[in-house]
Protein backbone atom coordinates (compact mmCIF):
# COMPACT_ATOMS: atom_id res chain seq x y z
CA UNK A 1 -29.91 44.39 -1.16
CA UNK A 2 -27.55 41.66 -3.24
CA UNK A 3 -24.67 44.16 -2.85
CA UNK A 4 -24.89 44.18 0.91
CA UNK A 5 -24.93 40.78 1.20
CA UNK A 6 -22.31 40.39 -1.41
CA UNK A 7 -19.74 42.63 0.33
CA UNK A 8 -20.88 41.25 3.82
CA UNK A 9 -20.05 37.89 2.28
CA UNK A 10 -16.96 39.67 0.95
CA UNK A 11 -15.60 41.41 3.89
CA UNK A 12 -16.64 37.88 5.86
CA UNK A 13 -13.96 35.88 3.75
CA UNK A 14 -11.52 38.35 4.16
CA UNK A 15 -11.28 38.68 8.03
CA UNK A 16 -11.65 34.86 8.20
CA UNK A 17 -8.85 33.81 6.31
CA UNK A 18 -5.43 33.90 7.57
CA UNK A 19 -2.15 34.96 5.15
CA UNK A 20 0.52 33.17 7.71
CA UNK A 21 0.95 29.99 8.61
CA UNK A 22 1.18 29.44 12.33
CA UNK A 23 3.68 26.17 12.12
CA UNK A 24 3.18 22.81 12.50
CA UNK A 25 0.12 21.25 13.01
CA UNK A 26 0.75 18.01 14.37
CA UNK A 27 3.67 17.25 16.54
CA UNK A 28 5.81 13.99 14.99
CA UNK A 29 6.12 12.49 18.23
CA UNK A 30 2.46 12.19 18.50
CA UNK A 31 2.10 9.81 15.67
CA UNK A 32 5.61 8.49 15.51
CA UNK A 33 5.15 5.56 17.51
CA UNK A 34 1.88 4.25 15.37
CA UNK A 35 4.34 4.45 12.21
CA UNK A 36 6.27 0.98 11.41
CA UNK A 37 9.82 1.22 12.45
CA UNK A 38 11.02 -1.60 12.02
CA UNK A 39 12.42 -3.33 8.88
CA UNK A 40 9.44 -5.55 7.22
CA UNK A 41 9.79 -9.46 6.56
CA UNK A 42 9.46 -11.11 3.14
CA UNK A 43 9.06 -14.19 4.00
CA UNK A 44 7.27 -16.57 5.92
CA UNK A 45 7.22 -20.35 7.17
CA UNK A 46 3.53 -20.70 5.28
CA UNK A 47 5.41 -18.99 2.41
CA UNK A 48 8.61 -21.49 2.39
CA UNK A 49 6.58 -24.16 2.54
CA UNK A 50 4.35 -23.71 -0.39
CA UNK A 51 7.04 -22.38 -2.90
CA UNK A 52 9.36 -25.45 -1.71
CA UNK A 53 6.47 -27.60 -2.82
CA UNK A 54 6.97 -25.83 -6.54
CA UNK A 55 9.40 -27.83 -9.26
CA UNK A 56 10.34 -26.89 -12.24
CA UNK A 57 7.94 -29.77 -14.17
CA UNK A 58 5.16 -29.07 -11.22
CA UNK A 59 1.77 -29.06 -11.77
CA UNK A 60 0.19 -27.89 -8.87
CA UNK A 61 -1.79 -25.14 -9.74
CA UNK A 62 -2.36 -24.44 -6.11
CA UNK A 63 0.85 -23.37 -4.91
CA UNK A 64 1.44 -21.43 -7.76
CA UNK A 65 -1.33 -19.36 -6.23
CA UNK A 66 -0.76 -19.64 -2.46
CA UNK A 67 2.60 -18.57 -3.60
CA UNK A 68 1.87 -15.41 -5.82
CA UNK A 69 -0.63 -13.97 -2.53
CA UNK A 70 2.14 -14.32 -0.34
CA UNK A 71 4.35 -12.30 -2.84
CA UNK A 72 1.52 -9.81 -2.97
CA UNK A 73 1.55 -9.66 0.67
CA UNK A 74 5.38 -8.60 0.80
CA UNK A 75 4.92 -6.00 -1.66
CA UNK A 76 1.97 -4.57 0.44
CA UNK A 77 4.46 -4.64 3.19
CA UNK A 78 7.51 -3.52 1.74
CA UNK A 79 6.17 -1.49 -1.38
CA UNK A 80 8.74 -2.95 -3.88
CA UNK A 81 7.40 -3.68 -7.01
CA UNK A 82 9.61 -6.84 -7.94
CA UNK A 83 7.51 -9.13 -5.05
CA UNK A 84 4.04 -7.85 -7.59
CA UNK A 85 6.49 -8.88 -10.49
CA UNK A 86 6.55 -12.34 -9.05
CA UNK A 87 3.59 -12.78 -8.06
CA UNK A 88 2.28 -11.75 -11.86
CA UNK A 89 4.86 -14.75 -12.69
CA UNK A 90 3.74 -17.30 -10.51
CA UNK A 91 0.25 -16.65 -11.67
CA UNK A 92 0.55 -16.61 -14.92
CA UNK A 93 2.50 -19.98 -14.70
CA UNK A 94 -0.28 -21.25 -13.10
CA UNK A 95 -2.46 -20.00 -16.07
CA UNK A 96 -0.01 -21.66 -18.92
CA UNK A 97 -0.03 -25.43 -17.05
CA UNK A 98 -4.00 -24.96 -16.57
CA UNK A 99 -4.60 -24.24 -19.78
């Protein structure tokens, strides 16, 4: 009895499966015009604002981190790791003048 259902089981995988592909599945120009086209911006009024507000003797631990999201937010948008880079140095300038 376990050998019928094993080949039935068997001979069911077999037929079912398909050795050639058939093509594409999706067409491009379906989901083309969800995809961003356009080039992405790194940088922002609230953005020029707060890091204008930074000098080199500042102490305002607030920008610093204001600042470092916004770079965060560029490199979630563009996907270049030197915006994370800054953001790990504004941050951890904001760590040295708290401590």
């Amino acid at each position: 009895m376990k050998q019928f259902i094993l080949c039935g089981v068997l001979l069911f995988l077999l037929t079912s499966c398909e050795l050639w592909e058939n093509g594409k599945v999706t067409d491009p120009q379906d989901y083309n015009t969800y995809l961003q086209a356009g080039p992405s911006t790194t940088s922002s009024k609230y953005f020029r604002l707060w890091n204008s507000k930074i000098k080199p003797d500042s102490l305002q631990l607030s920008s610093f981190g204001i600042v470092a999201g916004q770079y965060n937010s560029f490199f979630q948008a563009t996907g270049e790791i030197t915006y994370l880079k800054k953001a790990e140095t504004a941050l951890t300038k904001a760590v040295d003048i708290a401590a």
